[in-house]
PDB file of N, CA and C in Angstrom:
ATOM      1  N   UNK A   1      74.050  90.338  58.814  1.00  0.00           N
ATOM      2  CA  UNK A   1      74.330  88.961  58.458  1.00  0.00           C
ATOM      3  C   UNK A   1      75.694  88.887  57.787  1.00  0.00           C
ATOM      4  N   UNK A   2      76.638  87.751  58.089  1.00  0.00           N
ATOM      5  CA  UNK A   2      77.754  87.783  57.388  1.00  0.00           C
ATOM      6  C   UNK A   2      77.582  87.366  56.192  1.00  0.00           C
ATOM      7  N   UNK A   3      78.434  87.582  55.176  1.00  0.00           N
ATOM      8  CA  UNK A   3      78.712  86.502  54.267  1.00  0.00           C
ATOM      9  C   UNK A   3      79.488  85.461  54.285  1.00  0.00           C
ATOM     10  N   UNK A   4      79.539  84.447  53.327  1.00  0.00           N
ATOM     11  CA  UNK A   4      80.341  83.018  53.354  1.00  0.00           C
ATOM     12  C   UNK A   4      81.521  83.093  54.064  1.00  0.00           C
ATOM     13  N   UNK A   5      82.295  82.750  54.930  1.00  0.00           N
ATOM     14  CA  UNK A   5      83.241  82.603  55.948  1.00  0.00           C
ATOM     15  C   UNK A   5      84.361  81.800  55.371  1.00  0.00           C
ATOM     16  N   UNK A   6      83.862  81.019  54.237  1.00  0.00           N
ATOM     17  CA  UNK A   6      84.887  80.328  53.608  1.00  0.00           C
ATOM     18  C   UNK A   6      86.395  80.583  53.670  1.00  0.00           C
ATOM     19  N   UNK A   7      87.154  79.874  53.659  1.00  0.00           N
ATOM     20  CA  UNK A   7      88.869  80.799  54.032  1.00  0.00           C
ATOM     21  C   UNK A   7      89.456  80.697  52.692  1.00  0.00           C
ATOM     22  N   UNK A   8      88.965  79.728  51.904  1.00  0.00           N
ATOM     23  CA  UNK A   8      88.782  80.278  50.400  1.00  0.00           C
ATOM     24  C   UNK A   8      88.290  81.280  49.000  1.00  0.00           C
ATOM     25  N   UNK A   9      87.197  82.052  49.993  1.00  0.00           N
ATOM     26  CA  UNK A   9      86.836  83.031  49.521  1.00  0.00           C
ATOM     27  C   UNK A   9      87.330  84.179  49.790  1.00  0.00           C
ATOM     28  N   UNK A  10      88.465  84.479  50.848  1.00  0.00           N
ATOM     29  CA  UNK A  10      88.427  85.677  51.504  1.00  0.00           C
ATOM     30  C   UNK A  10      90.567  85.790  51.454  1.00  0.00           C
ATOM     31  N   UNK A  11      90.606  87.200  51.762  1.00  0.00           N
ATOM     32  CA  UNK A  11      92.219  86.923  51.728  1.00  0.00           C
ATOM     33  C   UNK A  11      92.875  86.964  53.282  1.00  0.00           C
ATOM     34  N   UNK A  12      94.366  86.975  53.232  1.00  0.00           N
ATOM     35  CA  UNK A  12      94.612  85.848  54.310  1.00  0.00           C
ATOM     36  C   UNK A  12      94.408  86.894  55.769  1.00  0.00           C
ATOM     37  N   UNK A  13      94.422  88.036  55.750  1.00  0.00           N
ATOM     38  CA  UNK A  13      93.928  88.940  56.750  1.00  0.00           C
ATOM     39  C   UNK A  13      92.642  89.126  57.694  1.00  0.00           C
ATOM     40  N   UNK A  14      92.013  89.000  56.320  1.00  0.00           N
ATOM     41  CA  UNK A  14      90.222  88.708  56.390  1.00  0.00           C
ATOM     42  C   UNK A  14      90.354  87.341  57.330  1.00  0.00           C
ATOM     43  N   UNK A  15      91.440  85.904  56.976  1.00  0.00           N
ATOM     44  CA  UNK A  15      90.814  84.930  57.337  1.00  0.00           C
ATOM     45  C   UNK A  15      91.165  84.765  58.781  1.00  0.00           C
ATOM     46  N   UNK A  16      92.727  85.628  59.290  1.00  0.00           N
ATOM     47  CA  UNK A  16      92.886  85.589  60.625  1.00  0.00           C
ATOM     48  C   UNK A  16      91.891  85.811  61.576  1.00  0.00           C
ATOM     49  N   UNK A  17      90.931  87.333  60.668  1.00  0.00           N
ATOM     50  CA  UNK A  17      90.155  87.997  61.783  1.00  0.00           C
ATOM     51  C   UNK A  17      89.059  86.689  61.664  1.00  0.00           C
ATOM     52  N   UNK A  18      88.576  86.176  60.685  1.00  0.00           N
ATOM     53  CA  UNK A  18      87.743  85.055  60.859  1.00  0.00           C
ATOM     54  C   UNK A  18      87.739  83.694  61.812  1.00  0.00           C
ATOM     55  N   UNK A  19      88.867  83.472  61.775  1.00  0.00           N
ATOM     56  CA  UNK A  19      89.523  82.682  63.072  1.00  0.00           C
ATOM     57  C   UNK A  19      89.314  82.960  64.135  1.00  0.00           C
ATOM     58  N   UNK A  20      89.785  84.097  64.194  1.00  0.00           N
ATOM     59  CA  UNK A  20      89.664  84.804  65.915  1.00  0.00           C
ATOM     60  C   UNK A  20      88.487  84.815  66.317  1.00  0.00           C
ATOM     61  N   UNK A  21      87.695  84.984  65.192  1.00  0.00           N
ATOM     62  CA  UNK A  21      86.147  84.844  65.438  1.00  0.00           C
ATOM     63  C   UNK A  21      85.495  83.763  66.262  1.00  0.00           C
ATOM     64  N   UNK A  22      85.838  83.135  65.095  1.00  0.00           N
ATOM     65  CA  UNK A  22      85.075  81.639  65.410  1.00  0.00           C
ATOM     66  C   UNK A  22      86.152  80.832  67.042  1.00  0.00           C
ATOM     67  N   UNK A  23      87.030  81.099  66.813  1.00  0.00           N
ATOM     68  CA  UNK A  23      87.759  80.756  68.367  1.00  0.00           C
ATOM     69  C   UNK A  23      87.047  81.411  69.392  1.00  0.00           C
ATOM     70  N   UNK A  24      86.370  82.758  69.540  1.00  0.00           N
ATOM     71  CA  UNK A  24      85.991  83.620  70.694  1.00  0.00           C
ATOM     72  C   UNK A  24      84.372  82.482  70.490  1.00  0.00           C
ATOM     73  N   UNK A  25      83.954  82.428  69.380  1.00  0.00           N
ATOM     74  CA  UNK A  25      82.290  81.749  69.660  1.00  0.00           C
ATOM     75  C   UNK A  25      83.041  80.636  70.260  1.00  0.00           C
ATOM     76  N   UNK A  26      83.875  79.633  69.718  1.00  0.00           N
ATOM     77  CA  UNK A  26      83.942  78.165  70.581  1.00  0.00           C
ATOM     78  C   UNK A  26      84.084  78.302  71.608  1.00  0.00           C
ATOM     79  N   UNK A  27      85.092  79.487  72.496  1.00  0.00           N
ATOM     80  CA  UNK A  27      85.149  79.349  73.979  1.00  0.00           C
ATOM     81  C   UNK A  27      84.263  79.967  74.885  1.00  0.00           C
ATOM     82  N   UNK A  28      83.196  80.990  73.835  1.00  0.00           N
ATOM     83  CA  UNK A  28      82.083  81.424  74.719  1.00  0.00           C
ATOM     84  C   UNK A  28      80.701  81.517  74.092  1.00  0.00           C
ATOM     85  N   UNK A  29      80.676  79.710  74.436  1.00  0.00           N
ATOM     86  CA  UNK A  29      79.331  79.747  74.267  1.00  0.00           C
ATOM     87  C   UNK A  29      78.390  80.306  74.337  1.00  0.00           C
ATOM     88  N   UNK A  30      77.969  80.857  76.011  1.00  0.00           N
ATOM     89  CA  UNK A  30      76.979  81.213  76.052  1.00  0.00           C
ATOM     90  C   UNK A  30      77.511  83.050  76.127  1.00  0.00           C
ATOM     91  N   UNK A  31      78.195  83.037  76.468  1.00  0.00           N
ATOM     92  CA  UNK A  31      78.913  84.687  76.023  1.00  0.00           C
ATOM     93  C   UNK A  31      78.171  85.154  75.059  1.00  0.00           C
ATOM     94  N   UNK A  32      78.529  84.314  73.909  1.00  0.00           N
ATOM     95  CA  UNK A  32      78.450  85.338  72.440  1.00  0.00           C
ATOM     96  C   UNK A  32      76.817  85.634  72.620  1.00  0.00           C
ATOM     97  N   UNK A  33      76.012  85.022  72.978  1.00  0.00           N
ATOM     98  CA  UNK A  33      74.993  85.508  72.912  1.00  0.00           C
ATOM     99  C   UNK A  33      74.708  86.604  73.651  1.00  0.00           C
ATOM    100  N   UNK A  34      75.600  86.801  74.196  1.00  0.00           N
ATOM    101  CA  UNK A  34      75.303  88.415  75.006  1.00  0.00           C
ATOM    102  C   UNK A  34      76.321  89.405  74.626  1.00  0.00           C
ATOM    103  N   UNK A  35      76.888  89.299  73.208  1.00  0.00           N
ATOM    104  CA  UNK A  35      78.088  89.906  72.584  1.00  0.00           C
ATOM    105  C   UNK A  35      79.121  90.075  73.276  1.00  0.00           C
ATOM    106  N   UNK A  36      79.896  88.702  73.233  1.00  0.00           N
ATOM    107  CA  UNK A  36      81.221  88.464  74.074  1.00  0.00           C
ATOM    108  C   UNK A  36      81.970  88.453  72.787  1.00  0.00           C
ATOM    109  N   UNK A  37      81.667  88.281  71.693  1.00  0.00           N
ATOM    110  CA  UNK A  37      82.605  88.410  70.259  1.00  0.00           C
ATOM    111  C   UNK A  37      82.214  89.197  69.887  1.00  0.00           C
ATOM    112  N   UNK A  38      81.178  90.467  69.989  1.00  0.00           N
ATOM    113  CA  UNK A  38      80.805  91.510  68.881  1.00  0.00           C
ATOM    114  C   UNK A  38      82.066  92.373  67.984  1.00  0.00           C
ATOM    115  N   UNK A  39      82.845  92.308  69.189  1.00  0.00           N
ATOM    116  CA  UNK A  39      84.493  93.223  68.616  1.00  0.00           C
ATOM    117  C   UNK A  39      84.540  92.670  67.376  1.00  0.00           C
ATOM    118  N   UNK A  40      85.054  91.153  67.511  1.00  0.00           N
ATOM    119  CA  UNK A  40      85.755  90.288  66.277  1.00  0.00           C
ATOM    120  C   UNK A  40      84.651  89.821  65.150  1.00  0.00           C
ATOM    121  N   UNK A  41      83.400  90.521  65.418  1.00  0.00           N
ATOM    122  CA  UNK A  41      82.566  90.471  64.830  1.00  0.00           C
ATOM    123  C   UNK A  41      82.225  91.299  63.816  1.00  0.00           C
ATOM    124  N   UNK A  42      82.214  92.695  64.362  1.00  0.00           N
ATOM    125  CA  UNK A  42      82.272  94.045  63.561  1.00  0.00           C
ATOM    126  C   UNK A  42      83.615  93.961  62.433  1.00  0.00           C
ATOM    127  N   UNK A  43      84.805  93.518  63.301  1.00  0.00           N
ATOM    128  CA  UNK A  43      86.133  93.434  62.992  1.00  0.00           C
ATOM    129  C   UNK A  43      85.901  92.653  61.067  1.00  0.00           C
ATOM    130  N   UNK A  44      85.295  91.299  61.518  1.00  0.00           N
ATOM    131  CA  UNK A  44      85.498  90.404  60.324  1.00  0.00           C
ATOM    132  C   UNK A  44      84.225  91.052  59.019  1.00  0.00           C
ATOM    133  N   UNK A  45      83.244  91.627  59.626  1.00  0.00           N
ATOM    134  CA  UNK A  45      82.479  92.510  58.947  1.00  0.00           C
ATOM    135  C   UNK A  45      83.048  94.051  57.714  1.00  0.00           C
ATOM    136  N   UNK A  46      83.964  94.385  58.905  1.00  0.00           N
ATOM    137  CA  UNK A  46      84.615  95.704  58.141  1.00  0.00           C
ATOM    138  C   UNK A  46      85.674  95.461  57.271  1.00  0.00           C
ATOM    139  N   UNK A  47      86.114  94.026  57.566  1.00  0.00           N
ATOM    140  CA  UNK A  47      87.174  93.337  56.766  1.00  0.00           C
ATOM    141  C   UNK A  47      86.749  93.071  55.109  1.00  0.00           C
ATOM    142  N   UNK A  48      85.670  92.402  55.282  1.00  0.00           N
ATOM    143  CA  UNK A  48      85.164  91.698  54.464  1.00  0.00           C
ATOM    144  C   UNK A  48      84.277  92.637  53.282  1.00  0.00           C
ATOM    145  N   UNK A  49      83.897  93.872  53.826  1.00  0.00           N
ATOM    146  CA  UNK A  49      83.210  94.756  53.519  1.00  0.00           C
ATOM    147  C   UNK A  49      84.218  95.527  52.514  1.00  0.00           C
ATOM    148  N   UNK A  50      85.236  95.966  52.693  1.00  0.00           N
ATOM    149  CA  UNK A  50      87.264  96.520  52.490  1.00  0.00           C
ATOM    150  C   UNK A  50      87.406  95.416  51.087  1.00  0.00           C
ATOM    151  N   UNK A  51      87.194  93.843  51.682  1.00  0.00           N
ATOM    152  CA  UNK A  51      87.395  93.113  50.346  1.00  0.00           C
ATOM    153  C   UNK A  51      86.415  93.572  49.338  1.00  0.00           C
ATOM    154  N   UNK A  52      85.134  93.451  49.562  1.00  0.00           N
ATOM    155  CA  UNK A  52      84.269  93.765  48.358  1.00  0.00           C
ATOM    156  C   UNK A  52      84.590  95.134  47.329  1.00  0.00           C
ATOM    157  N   UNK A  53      84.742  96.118  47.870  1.00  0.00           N
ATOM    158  CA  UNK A  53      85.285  97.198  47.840  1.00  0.00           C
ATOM    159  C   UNK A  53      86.457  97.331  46.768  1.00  0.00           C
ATOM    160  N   UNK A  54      87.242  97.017  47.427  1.00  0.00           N
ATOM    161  CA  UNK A  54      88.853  96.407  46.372  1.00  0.00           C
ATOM    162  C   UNK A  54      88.716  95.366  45.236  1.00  0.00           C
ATOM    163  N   UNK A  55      88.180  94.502  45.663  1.00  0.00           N
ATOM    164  CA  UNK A  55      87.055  93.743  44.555  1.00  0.00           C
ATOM    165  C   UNK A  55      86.484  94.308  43.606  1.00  0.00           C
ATOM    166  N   UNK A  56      85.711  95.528  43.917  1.00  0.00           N
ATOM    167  CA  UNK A  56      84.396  96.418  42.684  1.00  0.00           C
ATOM    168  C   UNK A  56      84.928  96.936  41.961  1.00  0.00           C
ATOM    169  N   UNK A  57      86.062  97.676  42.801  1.00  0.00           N
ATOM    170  CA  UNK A  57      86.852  98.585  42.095  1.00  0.00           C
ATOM    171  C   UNK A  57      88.487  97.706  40.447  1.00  0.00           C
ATOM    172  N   UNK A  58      88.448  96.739  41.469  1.00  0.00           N
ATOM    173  CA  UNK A  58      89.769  96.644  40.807  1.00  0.00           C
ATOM    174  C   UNK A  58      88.842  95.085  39.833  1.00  0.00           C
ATOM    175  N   UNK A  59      87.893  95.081  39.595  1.00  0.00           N
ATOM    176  CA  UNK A  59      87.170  93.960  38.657  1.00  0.00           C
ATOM    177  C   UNK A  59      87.031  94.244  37.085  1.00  0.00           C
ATOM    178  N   UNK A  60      87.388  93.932  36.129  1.00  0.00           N
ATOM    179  CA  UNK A  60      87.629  94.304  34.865  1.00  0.00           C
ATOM    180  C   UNK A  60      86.290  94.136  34.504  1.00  0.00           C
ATOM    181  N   UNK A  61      85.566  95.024  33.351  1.00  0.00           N
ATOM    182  CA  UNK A  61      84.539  94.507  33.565  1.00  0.00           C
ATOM    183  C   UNK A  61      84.505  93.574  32.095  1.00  0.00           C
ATOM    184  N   UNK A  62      85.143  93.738  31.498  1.00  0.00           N
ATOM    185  CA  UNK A  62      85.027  92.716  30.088  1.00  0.00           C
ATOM    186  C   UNK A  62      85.829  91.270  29.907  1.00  0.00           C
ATOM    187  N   UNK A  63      86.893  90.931  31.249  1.00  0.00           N
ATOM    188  CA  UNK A  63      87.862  90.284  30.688  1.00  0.00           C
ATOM    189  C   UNK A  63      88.065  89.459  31.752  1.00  0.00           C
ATOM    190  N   UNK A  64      88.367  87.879  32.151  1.00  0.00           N
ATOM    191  CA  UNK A  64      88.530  87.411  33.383  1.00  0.00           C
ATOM    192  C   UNK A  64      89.481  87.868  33.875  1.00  0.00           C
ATOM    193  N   UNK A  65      89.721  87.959  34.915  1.00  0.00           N
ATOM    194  CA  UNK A  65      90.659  87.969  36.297  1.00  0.00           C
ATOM    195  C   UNK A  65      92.114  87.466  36.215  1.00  0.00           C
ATOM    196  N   UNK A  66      92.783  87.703  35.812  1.00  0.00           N
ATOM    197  CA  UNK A  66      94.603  86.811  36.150  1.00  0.00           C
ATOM    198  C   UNK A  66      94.927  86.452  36.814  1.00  0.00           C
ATOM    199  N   UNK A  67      94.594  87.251  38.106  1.00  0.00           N
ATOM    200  CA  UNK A  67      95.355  86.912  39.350  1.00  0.00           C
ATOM    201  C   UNK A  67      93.773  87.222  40.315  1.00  0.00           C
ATOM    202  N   UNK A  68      94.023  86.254  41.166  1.00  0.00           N
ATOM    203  CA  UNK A  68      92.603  85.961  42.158  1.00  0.00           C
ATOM    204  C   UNK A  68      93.244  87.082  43.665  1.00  0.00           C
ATOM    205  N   UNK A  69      92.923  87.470  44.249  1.00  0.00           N
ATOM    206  CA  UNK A  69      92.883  88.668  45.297  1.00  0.00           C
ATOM    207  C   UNK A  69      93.689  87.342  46.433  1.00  0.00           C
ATOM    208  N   UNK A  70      94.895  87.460  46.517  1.00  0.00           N
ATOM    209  CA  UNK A  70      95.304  86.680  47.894  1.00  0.00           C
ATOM    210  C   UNK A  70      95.463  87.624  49.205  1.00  0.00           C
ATOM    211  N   UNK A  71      95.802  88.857  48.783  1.00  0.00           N
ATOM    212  CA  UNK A  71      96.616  89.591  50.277  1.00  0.00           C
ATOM    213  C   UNK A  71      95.069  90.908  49.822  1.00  0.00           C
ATOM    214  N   UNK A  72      95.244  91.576  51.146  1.00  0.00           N
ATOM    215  CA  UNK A  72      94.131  92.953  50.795  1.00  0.00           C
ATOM    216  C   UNK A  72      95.655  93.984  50.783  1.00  0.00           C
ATOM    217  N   UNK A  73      95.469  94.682  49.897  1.00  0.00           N
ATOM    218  CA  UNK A  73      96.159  96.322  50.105  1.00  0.00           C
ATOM    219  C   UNK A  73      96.301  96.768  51.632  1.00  0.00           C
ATOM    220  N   UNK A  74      97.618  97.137  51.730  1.00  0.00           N
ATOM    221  CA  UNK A  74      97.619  97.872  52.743  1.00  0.00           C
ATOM    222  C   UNK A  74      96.790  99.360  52.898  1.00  0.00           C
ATOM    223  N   UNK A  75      96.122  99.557  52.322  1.00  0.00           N
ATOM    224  CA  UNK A  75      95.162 101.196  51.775  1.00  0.00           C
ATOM    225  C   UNK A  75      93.980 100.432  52.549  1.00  0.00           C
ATOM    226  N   UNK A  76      93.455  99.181  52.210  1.00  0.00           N
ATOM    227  CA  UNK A  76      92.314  98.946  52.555  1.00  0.00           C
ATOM    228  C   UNK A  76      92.364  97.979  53.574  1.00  0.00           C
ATOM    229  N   UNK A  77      93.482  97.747  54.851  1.00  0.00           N
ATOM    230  CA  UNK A  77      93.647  97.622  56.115  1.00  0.00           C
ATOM    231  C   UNK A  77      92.761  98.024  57.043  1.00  0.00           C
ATOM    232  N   UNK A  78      91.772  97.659  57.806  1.00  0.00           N
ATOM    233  CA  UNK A  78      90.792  97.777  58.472  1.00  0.00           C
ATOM    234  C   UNK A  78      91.847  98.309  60.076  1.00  0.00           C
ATOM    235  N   UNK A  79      91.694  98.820  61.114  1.00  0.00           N
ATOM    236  CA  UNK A  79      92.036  98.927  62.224  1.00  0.00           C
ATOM    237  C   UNK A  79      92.254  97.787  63.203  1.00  0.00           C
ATOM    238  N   UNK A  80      91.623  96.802  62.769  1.00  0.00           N
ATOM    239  CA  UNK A  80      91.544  95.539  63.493  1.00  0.00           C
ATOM    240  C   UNK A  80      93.009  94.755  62.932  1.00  0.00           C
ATOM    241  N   UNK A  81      92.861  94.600  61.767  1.00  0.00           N
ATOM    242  CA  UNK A  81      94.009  94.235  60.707  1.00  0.00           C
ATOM    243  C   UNK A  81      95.038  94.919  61.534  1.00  0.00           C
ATOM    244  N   UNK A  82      95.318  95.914  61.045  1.00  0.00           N
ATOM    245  CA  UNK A  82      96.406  97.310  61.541  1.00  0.00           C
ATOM    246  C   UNK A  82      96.828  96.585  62.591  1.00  0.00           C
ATOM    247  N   UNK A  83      96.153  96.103  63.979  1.00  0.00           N
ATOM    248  CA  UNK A  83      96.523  95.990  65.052  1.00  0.00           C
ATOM    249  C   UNK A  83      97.269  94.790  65.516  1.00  0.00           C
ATOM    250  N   UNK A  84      96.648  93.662  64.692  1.00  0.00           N
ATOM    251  CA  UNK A  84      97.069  92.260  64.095  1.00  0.00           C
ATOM    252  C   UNK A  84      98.470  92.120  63.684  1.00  0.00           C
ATOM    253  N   UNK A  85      98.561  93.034  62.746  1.00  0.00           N
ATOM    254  CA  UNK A  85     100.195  92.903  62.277  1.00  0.00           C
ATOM    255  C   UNK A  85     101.073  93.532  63.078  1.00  0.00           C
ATOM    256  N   UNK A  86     100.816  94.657  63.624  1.00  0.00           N
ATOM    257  CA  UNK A  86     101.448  95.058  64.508  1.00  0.00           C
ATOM    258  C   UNK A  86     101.774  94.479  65.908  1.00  0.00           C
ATOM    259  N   UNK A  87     101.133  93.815  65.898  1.00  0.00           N
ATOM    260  CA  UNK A  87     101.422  92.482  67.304  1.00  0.00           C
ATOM    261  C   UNK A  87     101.743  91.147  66.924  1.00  0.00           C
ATOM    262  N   UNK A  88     102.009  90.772  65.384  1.00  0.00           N
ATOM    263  CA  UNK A  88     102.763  90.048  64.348  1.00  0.00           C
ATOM    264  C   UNK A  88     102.006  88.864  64.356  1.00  0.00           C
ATOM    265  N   UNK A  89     100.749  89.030  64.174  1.00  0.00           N
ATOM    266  CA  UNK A  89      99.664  88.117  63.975  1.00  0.00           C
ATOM    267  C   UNK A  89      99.591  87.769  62.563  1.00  0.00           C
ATOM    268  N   UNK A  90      99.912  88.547  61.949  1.00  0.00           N
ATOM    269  CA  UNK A  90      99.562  88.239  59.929  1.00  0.00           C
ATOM    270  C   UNK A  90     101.399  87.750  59.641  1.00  0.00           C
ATOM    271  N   UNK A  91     101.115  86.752  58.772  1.00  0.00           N
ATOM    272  CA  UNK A  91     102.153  87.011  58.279  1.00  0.00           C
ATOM    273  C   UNK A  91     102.827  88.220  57.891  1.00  0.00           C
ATOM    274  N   UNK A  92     103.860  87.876  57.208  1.00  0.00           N
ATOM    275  CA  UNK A  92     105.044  88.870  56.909  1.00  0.00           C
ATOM    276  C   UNK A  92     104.564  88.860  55.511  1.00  0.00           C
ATOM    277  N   UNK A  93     104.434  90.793  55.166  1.00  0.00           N
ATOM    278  CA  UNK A  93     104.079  90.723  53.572  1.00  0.00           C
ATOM    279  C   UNK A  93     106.082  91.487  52.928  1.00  0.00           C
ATOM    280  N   UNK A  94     105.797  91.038  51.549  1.00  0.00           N
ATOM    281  CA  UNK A  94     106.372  91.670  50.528  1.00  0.00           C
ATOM    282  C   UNK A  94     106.636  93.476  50.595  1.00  0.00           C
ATOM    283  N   UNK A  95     107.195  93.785  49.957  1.00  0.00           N
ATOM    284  CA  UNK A  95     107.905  95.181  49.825  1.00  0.00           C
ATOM    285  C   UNK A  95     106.710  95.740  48.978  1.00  0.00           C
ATOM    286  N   UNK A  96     106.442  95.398  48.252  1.00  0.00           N
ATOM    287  CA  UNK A  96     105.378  95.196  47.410  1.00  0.00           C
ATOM    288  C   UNK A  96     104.109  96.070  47.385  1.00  0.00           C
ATOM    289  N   UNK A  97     103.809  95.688  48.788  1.00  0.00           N
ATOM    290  CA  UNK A  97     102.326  96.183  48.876  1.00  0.00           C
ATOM    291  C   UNK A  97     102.307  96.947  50.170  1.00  0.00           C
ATOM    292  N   UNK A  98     103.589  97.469  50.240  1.00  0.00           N
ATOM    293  CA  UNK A  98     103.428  98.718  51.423  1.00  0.00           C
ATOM    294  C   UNK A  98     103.278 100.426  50.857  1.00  0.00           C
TER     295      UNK A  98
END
C-alpha cells in the first residue's frame, strides 16, 4: 500500500516519480490492472521508502525541525531517480548536495 501521494508531503524527486505514476494510471486504464505501471510503481515506493529513511535518521529527537526536507540527498537517490536526472527530468540541483 502506498502512502499519502501528497506533493506536499514528499520532496521534489519523489514527486516527479509520483507524476509519472499517476500519468501511466490515467492513460492505462485498464492496463494498470494488469501491471502496466508496476515499474513507476515500485519506483515511487523505493522513493518514498529513501525519504522515510533520511527522515529517521536526520530527525532531532528533542527539538523542532528548521528546515522541512525539500530535495532528497544525492546518497539516497533511488535508480529510478538516477535515471530521471540523467535524461534531465528533475530539475537542476545546487553544488551543494552532490
Amino acid at each position: 500500500m502506498q502512502p499519502d501521494l501528497s506533493s506536499h508531503l514528499h520532496t521534489l524527486e519523489c514527486n516527479v516519480l509520483i507524476q509519472l505514476l499517476q500519468r501511466c494510471q490515467e492513460e492505462h486504464i485498464v492496463g494498470r490492472l494488469f501491471g502496466k505501471c508496476s515499474d513507476w510503481d515500485e519506483a515511487v515506493w523505493q522513493c518514498t521508502k529513501k525519504e522515510r529513511i533520511w527522515r529517521r535518521d536526520n530527525n532531532p529527537r528533542y527539538k523542532k525541525r528548521i528546515v522541512e526536507l525539500q530535495r532528497l540527498p544525492v546518497s539516497h537517490w533511488t535508480p529510478a531517480v538516477k535515471r530521471l536526472h540523467e535524461e534531465g527530468l528533475l530539475p537542476k540541483i545546487d553544488s551543494s548536495q552532490l
